[in-house]
N, C-alpha and C. Protein backbone atom coordinates (compact mmCIF):
# COMPACT_ATOMS: atom_id res chain seq x y z
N UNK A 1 183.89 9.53 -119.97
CA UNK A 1 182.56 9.05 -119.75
C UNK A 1 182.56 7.67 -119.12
N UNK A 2 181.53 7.33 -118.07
CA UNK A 2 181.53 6.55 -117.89
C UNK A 2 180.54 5.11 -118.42
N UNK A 3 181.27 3.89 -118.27
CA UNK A 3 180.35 2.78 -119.04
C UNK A 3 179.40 1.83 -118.10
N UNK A 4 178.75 2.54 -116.81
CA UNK A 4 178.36 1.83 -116.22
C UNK A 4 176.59 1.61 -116.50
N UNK A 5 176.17 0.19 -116.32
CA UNK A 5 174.60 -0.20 -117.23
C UNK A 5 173.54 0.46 -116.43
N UNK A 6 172.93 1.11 -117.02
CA UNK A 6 171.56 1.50 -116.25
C UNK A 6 170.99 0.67 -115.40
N UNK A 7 170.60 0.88 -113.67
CA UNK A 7 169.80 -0.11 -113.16
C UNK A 7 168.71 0.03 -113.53
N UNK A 8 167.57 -0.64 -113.50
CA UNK A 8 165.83 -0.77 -113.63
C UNK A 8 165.78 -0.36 -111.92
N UNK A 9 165.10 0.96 -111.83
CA UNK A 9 164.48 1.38 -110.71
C UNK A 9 163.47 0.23 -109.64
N UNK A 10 163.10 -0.59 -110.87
CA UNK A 10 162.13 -2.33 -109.70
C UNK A 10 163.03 -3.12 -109.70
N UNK A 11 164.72 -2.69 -109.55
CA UNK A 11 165.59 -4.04 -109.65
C UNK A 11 165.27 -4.78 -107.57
N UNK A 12 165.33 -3.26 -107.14
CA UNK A 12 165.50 -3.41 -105.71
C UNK A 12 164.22 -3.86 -105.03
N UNK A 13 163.11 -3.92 -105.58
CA UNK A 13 161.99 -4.50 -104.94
C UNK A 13 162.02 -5.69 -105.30
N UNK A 14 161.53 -6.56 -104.09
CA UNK A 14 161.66 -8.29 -104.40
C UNK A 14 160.52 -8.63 -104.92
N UNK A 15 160.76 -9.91 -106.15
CA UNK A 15 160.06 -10.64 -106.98
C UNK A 15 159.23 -11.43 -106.12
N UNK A 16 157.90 -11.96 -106.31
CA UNK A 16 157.44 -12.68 -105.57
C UNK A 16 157.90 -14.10 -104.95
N UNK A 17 158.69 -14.64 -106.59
CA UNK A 17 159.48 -15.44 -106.47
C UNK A 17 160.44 -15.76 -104.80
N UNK A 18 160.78 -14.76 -104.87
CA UNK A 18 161.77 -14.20 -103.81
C UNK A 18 161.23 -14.01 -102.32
N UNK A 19 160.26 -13.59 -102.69
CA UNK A 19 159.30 -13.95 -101.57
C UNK A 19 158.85 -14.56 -100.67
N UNK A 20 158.41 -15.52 -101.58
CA UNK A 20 157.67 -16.89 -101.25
C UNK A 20 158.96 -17.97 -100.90
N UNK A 21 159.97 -17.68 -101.52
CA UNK A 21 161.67 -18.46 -101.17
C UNK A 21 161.55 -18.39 -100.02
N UNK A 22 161.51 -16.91 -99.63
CA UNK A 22 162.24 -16.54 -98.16
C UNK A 22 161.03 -17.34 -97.19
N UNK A 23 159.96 -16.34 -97.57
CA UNK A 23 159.21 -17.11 -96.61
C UNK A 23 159.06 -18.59 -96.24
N UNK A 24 159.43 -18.98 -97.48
CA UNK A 24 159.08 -20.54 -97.17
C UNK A 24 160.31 -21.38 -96.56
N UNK A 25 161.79 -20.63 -96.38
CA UNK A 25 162.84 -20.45 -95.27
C UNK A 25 162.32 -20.67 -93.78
N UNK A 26 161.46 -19.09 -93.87
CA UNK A 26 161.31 -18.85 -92.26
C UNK A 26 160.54 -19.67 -92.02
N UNK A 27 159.64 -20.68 -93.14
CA UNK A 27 158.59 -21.40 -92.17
C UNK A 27 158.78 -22.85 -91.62
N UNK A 28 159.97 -22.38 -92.39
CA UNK A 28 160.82 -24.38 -92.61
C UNK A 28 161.79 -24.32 -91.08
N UNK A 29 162.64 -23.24 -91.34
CA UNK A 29 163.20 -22.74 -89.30
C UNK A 29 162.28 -22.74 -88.45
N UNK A 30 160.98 -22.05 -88.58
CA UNK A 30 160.16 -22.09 -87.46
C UNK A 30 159.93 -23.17 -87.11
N UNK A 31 159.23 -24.31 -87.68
CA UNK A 31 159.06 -25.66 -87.82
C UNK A 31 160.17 -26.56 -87.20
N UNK A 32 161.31 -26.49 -87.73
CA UNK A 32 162.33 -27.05 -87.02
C UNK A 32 162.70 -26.05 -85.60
N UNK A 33 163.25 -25.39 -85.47
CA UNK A 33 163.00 -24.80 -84.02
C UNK A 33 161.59 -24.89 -83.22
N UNK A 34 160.30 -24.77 -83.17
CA UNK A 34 159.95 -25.58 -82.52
C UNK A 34 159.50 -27.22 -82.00
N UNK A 35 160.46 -27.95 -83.38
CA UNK A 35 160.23 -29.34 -83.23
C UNK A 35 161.17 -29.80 -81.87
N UNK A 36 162.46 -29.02 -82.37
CA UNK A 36 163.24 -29.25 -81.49
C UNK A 36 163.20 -28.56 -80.08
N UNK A 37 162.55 -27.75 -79.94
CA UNK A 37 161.97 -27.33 -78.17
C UNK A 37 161.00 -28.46 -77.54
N UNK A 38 160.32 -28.34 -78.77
CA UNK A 38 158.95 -29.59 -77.82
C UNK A 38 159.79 -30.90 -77.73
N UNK A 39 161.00 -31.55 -78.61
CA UNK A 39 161.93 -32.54 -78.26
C UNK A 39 162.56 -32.65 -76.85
N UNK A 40 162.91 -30.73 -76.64
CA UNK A 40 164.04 -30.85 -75.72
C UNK A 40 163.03 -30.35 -74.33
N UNK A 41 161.55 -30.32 -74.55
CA UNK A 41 160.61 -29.86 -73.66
C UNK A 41 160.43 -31.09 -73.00
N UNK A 42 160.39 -32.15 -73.89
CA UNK A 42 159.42 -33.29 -73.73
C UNK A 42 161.04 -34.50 -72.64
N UNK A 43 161.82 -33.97 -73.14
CA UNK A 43 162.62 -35.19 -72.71
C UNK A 43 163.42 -34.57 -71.01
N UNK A 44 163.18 -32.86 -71.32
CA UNK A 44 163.43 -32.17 -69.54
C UNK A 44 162.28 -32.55 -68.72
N UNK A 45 161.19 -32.60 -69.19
CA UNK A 45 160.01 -33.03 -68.57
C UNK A 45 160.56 -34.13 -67.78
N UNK A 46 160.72 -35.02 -68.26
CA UNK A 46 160.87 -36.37 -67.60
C UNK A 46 161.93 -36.26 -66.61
N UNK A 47 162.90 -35.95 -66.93
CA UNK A 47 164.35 -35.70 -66.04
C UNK A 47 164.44 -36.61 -65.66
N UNK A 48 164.25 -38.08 -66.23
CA UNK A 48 165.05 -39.26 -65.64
C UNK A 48 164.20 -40.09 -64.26
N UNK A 49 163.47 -39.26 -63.91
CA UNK A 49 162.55 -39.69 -63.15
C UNK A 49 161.48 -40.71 -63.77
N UNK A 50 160.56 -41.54 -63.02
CA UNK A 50 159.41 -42.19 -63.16
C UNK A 50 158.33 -41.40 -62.94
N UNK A 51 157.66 -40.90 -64.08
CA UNK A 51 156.48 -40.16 -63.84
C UNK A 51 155.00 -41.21 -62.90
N UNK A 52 154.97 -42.04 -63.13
CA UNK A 52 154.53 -43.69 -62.78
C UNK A 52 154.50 -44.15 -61.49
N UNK A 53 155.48 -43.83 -61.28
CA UNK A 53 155.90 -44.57 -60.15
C UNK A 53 156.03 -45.68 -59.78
N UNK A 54 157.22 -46.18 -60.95
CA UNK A 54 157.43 -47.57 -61.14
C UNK A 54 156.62 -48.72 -61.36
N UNK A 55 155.65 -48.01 -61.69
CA UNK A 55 154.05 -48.95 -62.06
C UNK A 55 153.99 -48.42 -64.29
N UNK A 56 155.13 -49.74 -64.27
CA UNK A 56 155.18 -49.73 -65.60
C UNK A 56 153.82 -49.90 -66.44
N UNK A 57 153.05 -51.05 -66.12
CA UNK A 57 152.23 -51.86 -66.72
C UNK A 57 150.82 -50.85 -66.59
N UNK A 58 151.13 -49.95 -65.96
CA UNK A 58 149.77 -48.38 -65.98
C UNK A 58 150.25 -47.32 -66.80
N UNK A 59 151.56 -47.51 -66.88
CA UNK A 59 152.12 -46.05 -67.79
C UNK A 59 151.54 -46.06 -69.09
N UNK A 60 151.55 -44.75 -69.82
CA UNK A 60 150.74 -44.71 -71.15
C UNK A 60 152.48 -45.14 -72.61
N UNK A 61 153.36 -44.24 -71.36
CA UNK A 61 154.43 -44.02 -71.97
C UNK A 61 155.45 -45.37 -71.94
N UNK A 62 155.40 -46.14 -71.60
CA UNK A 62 155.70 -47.88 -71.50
C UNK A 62 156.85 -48.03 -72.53
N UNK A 63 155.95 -47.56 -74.13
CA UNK A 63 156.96 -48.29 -75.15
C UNK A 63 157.84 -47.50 -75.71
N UNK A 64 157.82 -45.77 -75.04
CA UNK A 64 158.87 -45.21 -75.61
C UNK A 64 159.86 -44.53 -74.61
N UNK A 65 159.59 -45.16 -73.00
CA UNK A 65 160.19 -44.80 -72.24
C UNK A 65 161.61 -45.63 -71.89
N UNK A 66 163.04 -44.94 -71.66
CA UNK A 66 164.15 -45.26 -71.77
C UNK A 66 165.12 -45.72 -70.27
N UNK A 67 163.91 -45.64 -69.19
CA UNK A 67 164.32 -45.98 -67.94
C UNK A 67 165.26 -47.34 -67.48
N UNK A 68 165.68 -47.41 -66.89
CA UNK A 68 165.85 -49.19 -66.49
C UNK A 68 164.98 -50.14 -66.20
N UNK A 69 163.56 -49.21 -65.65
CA UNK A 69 163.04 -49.91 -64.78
C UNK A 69 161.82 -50.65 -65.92
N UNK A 70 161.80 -49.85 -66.90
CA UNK A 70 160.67 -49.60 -68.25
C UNK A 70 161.36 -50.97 -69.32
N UNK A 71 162.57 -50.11 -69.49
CA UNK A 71 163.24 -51.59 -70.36
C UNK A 71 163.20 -53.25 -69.59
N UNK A 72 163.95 -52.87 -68.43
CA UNK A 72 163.52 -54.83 -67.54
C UNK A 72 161.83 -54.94 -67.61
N UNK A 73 161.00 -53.61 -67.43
CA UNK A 73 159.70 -54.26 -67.69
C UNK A 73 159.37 -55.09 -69.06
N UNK A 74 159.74 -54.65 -69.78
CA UNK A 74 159.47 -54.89 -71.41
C UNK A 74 160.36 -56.31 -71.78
N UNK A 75 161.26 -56.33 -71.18
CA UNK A 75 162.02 -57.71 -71.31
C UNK A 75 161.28 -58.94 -70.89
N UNK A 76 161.28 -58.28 -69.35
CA UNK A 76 160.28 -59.77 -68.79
C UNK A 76 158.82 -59.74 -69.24
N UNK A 77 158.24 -58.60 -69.92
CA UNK A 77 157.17 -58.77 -70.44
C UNK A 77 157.05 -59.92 -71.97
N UNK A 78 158.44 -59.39 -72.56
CA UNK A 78 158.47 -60.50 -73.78
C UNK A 78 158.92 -62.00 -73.33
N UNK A 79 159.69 -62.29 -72.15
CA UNK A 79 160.31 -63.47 -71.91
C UNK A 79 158.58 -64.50 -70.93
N UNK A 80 157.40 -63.38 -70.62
CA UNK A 80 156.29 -63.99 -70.45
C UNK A 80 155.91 -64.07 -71.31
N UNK A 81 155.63 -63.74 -72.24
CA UNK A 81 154.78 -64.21 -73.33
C UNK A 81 153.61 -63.30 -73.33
N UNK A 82 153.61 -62.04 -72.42
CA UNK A 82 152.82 -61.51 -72.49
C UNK A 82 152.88 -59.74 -73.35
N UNK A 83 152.19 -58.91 -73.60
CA UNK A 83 152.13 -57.69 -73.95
C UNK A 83 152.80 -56.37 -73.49
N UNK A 84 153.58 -55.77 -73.46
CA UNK A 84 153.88 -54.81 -72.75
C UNK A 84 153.28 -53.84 -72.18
């Protein structure tokens, strides 16, 4: 004879518990996968180019832009004494 334990026939249906885990997985990946598209959307956009056209002091994007031309703006903007 064998000694193996009876399963409970609702072992195989998931607990809500279990549920709400998973789901709250997929919503935490979704979230991070599209944080990181609109990251990697936002920074192909630019491609290194001057959206501006070297007309720093009109750009909206001024204080988070990584150009050369954006940073010497922001330098000589602080070494005037003035605002970026």
């Amino acid at each position: 004879m064998s000694h193996e334990p009876i399963q409970n026939p609702k072992s195989k249906i998931p607990n809500r518990r279990e549920f709400l885990l998973k789901a709250g997985n997929y919503v935490a990946f979704g979230v991070l996968g599209a944080a990181a598209v609109a990251l990697l959307a936002r920074t192909a956009a630019s491609g290194g180019a001057c959206s501006a056209s070297g007309l720093c002091a009109r750009c909206g994007r001024q204080g988070a832009c990584a150009l050369p031309q954006a940073l010497a703006y922001r330098q000589e903007a602080a070494a005037g004494g003035r605002e970026p």
